[in-house]
C-alpha atoms as a PDB file:
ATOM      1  CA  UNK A   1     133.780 -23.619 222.086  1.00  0.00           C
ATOM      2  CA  UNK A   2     130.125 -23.060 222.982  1.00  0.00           C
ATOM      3  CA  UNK A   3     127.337 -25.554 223.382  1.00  0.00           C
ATOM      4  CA  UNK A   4     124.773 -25.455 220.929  1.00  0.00           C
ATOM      5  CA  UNK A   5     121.375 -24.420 222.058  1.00  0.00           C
ATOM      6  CA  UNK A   6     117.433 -24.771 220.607  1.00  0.00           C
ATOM      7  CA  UNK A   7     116.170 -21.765 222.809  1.00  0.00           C
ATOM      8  CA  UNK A   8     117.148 -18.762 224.448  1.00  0.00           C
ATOM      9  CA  UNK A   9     115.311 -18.034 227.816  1.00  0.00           C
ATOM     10  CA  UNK A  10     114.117 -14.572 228.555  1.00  0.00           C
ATOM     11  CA  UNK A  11     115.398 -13.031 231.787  1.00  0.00           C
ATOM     12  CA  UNK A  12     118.568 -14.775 231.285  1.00  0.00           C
ATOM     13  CA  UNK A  13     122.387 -14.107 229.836  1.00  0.00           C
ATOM     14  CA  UNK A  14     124.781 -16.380 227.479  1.00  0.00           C
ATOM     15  CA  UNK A  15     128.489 -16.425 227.249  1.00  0.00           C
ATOM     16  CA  UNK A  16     128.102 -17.147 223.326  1.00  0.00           C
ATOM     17  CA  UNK A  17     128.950 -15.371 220.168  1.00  0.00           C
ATOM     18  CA  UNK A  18     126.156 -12.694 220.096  1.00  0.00           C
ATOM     19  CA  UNK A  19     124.806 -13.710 216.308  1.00  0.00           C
ATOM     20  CA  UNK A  20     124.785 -17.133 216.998  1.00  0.00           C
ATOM     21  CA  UNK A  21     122.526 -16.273 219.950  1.00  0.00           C
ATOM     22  CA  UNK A  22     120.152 -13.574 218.316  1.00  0.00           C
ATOM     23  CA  UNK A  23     119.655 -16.417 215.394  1.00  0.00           C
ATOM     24  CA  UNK A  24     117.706 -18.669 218.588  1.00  0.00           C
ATOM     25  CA  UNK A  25     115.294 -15.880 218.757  1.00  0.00           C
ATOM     26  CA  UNK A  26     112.402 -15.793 217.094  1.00  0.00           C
ATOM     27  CA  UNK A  27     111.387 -12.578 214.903  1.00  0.00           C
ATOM     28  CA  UNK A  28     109.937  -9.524 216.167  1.00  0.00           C
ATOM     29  CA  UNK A  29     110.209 -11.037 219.832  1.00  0.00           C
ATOM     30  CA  UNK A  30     112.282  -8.157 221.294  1.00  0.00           C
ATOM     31  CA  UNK A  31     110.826  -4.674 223.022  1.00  0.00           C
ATOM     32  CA  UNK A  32     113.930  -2.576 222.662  1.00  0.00           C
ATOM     33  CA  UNK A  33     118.010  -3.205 221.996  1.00  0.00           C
ATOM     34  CA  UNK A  34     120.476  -1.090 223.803  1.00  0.00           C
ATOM     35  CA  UNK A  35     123.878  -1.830 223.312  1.00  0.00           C
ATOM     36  CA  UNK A  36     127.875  -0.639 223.509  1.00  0.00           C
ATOM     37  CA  UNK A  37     129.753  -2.844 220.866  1.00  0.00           C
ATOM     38  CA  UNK A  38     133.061  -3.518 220.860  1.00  0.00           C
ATOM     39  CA  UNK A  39     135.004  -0.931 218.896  1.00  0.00           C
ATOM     40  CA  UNK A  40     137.559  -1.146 216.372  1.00  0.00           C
ATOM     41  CA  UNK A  41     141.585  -1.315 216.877  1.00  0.00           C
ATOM     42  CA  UNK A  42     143.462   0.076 214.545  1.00  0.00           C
ATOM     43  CA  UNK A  43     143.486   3.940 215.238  1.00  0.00           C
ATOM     44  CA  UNK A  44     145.767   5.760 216.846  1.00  0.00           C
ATOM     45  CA  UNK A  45     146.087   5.981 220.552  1.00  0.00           C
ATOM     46  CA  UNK A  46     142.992   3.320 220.561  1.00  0.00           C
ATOM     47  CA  UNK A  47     144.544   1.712 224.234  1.00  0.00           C
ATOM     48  CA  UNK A  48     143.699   5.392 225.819  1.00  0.00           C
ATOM     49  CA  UNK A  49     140.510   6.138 224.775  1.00  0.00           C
ATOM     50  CA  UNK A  50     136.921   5.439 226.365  1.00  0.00           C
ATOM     51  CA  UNK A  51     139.157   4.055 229.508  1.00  0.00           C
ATOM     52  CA  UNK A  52     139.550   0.953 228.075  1.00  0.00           C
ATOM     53  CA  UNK A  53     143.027   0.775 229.444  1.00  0.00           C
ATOM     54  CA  UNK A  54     144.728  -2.475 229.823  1.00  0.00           C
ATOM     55  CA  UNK A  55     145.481  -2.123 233.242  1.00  0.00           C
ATOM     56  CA  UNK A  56     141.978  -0.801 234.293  1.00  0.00           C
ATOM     57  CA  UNK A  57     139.853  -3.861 233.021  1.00  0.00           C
ATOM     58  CA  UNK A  58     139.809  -7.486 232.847  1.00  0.00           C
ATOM     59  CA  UNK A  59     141.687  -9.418 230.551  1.00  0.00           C
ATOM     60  CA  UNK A  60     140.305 -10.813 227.054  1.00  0.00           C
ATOM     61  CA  UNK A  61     137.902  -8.292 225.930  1.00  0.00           C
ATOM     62  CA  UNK A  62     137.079  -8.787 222.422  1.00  0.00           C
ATOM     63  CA  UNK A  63     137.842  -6.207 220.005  1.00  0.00           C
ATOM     64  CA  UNK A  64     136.975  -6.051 215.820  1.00  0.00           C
ATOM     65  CA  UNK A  65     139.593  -5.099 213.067  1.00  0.00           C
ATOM     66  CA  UNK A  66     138.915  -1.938 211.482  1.00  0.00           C
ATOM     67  CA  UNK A  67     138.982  -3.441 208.335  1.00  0.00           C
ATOM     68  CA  UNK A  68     136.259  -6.203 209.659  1.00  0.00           C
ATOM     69  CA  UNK A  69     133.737  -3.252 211.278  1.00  0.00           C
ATOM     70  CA  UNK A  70     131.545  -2.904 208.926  1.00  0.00           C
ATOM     71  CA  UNK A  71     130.740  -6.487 208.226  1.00  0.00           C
ATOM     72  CA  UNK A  72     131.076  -7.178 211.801  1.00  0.00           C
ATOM     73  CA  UNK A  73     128.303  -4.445 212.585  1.00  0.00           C
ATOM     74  CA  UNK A  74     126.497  -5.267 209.284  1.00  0.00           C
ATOM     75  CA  UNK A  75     126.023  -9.614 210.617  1.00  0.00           C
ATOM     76  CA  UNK A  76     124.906  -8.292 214.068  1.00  0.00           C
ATOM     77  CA  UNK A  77     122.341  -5.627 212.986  1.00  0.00           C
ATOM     78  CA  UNK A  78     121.151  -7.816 210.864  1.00  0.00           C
ATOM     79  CA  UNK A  79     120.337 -10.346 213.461  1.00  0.00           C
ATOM     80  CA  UNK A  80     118.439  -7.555 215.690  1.00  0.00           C
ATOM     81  CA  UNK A  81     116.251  -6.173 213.020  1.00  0.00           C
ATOM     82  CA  UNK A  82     114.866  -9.493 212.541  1.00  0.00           C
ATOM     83  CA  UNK A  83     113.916 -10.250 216.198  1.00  0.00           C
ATOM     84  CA  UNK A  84     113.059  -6.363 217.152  1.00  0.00           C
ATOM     85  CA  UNK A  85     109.667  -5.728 216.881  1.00  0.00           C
ATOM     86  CA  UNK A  86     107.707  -3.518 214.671  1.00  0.00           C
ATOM     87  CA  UNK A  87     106.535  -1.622 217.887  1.00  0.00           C
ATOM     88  CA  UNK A  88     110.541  -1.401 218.794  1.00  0.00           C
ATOM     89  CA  UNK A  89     113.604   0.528 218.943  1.00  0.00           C
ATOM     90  CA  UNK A  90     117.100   0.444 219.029  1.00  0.00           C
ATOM     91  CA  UNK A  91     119.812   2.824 220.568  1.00  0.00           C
ATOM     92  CA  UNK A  92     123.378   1.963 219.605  1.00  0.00           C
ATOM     93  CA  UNK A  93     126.304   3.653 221.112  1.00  0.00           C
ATOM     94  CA  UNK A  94     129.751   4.414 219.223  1.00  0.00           C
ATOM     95  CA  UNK A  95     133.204   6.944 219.643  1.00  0.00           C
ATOM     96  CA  UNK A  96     133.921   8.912 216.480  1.00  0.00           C
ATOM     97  CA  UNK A  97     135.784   6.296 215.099  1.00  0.00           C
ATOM     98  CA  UNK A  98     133.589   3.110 214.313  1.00  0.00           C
ATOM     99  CA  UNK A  99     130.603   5.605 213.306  1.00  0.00           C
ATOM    100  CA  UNK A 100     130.675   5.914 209.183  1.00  0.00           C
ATOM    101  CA  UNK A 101     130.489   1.804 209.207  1.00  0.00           C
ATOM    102  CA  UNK A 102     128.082   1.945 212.305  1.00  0.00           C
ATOM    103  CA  UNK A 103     125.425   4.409 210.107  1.00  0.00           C
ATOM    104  CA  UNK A 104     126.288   2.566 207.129  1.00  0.00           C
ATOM    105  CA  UNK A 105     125.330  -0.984 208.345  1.00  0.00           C
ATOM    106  CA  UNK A 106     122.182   0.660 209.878  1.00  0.00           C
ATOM    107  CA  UNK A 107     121.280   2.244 206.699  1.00  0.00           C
ATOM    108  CA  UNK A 108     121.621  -1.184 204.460  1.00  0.00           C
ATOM    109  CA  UNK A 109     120.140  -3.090 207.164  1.00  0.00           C
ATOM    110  CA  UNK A 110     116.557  -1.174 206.660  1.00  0.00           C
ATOM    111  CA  UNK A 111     116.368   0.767 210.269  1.00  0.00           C
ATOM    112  CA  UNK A 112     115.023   4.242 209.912  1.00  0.00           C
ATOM    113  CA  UNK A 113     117.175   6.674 212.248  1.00  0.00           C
ATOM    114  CA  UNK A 114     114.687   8.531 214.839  1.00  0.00           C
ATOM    115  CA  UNK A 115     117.303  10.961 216.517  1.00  0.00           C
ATOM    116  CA  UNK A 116     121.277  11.024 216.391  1.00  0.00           C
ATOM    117  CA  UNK A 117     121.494  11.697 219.976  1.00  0.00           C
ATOM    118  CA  UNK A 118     125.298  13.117 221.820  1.00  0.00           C
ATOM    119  CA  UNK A 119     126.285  11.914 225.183  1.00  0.00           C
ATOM    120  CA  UNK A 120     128.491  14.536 226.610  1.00  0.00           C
ATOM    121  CA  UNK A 121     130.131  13.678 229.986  1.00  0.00           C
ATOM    122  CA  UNK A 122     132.396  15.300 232.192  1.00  0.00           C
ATOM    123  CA  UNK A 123     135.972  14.908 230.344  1.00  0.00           C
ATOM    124  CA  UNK A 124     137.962  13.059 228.029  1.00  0.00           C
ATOM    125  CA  UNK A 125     140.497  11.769 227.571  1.00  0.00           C
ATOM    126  CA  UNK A 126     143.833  14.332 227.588  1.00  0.00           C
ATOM    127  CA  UNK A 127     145.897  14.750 224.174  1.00  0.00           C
ATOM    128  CA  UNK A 128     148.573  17.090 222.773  1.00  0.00           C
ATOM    129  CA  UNK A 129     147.965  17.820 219.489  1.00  0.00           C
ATOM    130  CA  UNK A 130     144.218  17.492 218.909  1.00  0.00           C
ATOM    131  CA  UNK A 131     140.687  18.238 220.857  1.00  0.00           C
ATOM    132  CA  UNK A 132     139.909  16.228 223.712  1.00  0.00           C
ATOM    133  CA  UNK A 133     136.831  13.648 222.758  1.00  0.00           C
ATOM    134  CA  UNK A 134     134.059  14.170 225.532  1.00  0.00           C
ATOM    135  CA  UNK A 135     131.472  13.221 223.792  1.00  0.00           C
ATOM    136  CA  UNK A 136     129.967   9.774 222.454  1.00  0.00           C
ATOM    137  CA  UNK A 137     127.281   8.823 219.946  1.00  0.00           C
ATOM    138  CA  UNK A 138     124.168   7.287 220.670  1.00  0.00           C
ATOM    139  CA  UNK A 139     121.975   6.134 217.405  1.00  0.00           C
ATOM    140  CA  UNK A 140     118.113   5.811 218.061  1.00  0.00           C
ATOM    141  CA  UNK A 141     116.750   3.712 215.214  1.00  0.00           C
ATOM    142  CA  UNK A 142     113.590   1.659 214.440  1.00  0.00           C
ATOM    143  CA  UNK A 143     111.979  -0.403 212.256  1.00  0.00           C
ATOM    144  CA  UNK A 144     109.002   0.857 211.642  1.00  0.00           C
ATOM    145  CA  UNK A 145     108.830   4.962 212.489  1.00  0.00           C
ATOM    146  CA  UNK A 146     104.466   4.804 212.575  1.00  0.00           C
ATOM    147  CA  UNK A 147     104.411   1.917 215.256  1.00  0.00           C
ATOM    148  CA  UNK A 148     107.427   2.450 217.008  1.00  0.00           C
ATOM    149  CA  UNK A 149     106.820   3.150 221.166  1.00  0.00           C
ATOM    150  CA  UNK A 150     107.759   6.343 222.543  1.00  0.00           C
ATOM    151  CA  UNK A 151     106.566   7.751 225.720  1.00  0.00           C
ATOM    152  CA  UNK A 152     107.484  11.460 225.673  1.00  0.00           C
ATOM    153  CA  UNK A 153     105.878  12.234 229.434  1.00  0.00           C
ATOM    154  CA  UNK A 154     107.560   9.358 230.711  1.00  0.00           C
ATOM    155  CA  UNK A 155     109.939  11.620 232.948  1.00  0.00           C
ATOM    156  CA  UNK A 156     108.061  15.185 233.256  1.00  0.00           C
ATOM    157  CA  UNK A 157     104.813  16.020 232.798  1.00  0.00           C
ATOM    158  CA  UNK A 158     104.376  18.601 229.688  1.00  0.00           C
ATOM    159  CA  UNK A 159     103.993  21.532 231.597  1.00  0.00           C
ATOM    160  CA  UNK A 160     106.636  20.793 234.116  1.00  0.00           C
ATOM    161  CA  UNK A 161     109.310  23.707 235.369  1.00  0.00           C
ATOM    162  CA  UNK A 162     112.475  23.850 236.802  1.00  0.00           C
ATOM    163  CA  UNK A 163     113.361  25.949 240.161  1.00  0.00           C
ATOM    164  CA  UNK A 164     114.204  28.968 237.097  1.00  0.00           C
ATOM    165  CA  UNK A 165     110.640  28.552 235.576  1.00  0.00           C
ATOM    166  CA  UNK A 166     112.183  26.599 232.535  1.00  0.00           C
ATOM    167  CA  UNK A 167     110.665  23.456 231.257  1.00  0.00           C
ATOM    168  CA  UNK A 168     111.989  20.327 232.175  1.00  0.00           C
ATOM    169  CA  UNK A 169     110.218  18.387 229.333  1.00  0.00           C
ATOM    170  CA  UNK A 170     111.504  20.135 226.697  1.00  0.00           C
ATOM    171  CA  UNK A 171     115.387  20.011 228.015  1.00  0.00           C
ATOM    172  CA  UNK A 172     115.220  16.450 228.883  1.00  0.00           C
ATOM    173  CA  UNK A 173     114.316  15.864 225.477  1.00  0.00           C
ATOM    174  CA  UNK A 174     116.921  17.621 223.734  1.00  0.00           C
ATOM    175  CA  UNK A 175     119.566  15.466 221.798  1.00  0.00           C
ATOM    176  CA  UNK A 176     122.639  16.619 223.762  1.00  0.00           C
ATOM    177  CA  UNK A 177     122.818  14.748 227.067  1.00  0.00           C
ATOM    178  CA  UNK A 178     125.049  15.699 229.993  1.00  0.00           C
ATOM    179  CA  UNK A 179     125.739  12.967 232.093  1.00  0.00           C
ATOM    180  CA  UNK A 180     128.558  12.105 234.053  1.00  0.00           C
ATOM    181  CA  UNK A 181     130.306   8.864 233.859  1.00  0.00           C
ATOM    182  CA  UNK A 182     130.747   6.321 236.149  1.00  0.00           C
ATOM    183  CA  UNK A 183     133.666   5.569 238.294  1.00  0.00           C
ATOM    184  CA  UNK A 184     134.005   3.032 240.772  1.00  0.00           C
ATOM    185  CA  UNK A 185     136.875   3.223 242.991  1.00  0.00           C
ATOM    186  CA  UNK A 186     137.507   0.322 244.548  1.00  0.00           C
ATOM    187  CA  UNK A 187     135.644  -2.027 242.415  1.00  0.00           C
ATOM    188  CA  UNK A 188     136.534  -4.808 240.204  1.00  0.00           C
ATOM    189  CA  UNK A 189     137.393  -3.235 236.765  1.00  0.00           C
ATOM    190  CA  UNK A 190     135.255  -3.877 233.829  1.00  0.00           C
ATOM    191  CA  UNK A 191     134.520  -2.955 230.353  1.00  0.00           C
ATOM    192  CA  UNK A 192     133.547   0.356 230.233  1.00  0.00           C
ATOM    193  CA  UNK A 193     129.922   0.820 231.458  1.00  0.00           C
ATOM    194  CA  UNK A 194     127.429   2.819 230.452  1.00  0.00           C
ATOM    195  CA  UNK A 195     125.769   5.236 233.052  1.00  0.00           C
ATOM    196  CA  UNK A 196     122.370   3.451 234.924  1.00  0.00           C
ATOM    197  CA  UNK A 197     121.213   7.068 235.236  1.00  0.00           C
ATOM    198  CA  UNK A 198     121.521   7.454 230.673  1.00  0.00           C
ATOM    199  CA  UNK A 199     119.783   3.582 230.532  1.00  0.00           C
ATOM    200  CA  UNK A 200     117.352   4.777 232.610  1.00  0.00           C
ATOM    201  CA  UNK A 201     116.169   7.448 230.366  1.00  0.00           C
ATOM    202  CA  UNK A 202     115.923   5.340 227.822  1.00  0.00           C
ATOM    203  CA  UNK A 203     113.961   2.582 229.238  1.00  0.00           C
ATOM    204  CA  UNK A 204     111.445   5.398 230.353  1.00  0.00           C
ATOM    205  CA  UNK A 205     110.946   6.707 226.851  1.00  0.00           C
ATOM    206  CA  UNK A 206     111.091   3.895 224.782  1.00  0.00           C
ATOM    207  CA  UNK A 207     109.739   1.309 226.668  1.00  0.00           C
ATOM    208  CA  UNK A 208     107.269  -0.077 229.526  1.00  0.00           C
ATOM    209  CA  UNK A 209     107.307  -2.367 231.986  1.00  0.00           C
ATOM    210  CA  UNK A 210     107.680  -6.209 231.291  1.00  0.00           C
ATOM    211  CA  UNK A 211     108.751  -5.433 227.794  1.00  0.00           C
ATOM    212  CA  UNK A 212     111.633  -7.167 226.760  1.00  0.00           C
ATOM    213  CA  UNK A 213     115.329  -5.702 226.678  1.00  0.00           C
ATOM    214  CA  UNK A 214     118.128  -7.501 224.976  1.00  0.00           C
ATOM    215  CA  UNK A 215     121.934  -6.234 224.659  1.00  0.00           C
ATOM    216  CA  UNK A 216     123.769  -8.118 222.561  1.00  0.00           C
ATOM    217  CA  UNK A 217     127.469  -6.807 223.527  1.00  0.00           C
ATOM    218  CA  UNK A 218     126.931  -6.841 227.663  1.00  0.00           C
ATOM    219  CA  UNK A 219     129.961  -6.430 229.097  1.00  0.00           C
ATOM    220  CA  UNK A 220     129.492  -5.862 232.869  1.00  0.00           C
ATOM    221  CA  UNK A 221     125.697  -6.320 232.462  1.00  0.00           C
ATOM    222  CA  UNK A 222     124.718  -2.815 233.315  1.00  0.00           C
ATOM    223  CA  UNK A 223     121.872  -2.325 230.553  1.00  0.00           C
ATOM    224  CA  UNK A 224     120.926  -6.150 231.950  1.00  0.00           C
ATOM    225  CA  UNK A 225     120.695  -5.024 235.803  1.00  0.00           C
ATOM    226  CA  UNK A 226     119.187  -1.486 235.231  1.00  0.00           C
ATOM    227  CA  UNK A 227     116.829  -3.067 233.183  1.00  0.00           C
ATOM    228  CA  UNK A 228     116.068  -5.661 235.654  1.00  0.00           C
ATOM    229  CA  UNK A 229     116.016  -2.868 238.481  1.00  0.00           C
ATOM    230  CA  UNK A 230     113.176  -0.922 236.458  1.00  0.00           C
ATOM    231  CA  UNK A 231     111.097  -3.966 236.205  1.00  0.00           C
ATOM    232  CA  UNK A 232     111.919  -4.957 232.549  1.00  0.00           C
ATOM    233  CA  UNK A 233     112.854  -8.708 231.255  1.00  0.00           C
ATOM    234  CA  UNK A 234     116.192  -8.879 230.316  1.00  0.00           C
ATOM    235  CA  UNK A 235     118.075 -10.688 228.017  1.00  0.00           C
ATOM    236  CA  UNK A 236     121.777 -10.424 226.504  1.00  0.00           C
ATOM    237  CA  UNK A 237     124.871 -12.112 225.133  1.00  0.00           C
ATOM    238  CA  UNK A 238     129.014 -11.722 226.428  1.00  0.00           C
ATOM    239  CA  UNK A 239     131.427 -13.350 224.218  1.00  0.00           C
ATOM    240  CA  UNK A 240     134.344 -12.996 227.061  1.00  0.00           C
ATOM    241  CA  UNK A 241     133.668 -15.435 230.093  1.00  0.00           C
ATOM    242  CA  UNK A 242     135.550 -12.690 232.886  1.00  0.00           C
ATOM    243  CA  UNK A 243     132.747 -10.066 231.592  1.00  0.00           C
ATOM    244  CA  UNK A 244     129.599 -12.683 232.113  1.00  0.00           C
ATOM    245  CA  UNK A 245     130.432 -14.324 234.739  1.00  0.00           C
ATOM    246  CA  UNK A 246     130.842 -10.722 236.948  1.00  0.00           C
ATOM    247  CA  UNK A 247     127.847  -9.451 235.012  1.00  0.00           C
ATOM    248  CA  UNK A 248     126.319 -12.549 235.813  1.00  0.00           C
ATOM    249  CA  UNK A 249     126.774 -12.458 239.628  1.00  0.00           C
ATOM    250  CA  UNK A 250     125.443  -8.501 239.378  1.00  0.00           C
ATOM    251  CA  UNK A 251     122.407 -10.155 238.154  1.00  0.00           C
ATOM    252  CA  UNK A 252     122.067 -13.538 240.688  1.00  0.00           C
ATOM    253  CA  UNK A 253     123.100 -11.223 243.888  1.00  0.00           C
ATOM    254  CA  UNK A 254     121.046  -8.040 243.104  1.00  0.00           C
ATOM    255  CA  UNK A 255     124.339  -5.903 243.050  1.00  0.00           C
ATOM    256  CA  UNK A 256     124.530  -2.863 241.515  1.00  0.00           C
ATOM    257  CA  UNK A 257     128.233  -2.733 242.446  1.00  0.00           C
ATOM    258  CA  UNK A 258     131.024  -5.259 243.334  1.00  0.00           C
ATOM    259  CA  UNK A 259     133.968  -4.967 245.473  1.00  0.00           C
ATOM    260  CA  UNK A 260     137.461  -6.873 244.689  1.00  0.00           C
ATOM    261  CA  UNK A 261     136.272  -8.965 247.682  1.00  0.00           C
ATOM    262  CA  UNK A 262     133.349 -10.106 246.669  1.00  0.00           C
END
């Protein structure tokens, strides 16, 4: 049971239901939302995919019903549109299997998709009778597509080349992005995290310094520390105490990583 609040601090995280937490905010107070959410259940070899493998992360993370997902993502979008500002975007991530509700939710909610944007890293996960996924979704949505930020020079300079003479603007702003994943050996398992070096390049394009950052669905806290790192305020919301409390102590101590020891 969680304590009832009247306001939500910025540069801070809550261990409370994500909805309930977004509702303490007042509207268009938010920069930019970048979030993972928990994905549905009930598909076949669900425990395998995306890493999320029992064994490999802590206990109690918090996953929807198929059947729920679409109300589920309907509540929380909801919630963000209201508090994102005008000037704002949002990039939400998803696996093949939670995306018609994801772009359905979006869609009745009133954001206007920007870009439909595939992160493709280094392998998947290995199967016998189908293709292996290697991919994942990002969606890049706004509220407003006139006022929304976007800094497209943010990483290269318009005339910049590579070492072959081809431009570096232009591929870093293509829609397929090839970046590895993350591994940590040695670490103290998590959710599955999302790259610092793919956060990154968002925070440069779609937002500036001091602007605020919120991730409703935190898990470790990586979108929370890179944005912290990159001189951003940060705000964001973990249902599961294991998941804020070590996201938590990645934001107190400065750490990027943590050991078992630690």
């Amino acid at each position: 049971m969680f304590l009832k609040m009247k306001k939500i601090e910025i540069n801070k995280i809550y261990n409370m239901n994500c909805i309930e937490g977004m509702k303490l905010i007042p509207k268009n107070k938010i920069d930019l939302i970048i979030t993972d959410p928990p994905f549905a259940i009930n598909f076949k070899a669900t425990k395998a995919n995306y890493n999320r493998i029992s064994s490999r992360v802590m206990q109690g993370y918090n996953e929807i019903k198929a059947v729920d997902y679409y109300d589920f993502s309907y509540h929380w979008m909801k919630e963000a549109f209201r508090i994102l500002k005008d000037s704002g975007s949002m990039y939400v991530f998803s696996g093949w299997n939670n995306l018609k509700d994801i772009l359905r939710a979006l869609d009745d909610v009133g954001f206007i998709t920007v870009n439909h944007i595939i992160w493709k890293y280094q392998f998947g996960v290995v199967t016998k009778k189908k293709f292996v996924t290697s991919h994942y979704h990002c969606l890049y949505v706004c509220k407003d597509d006139k006022q929304r930020k976007f800094f497209p020079f943010s990483r290269f300079e318009k005339n910049s080349k590579s070492d072959k003479g081809r431009s570096l603007h232009y591929k870093d702003k293509e829609d397929v992005w090839e970046i590895k994943r993350e591994y940590w050996t040695g670490d103290e398992k998590t959710p599955t995290k999302l790259p610092a070096e793919l956060i990154e390049k968002l925070l440069h394009y779609s937002s500036e310094k001091k602007d605020i950052v919120l991730d409703p669905f935190l898990g470790s806290g990586q979108v929370a520390v890179v944005s912290k790192y990159m001189n951003r305020r940060h705000l964001g919301f973990e249902i599961v105490p294991e998941y804020y409390k070590f996201a938590k102590k990645r934001l107190d101590k400065n750490l990027y990583r943590i050991k078992k020891s630690e």
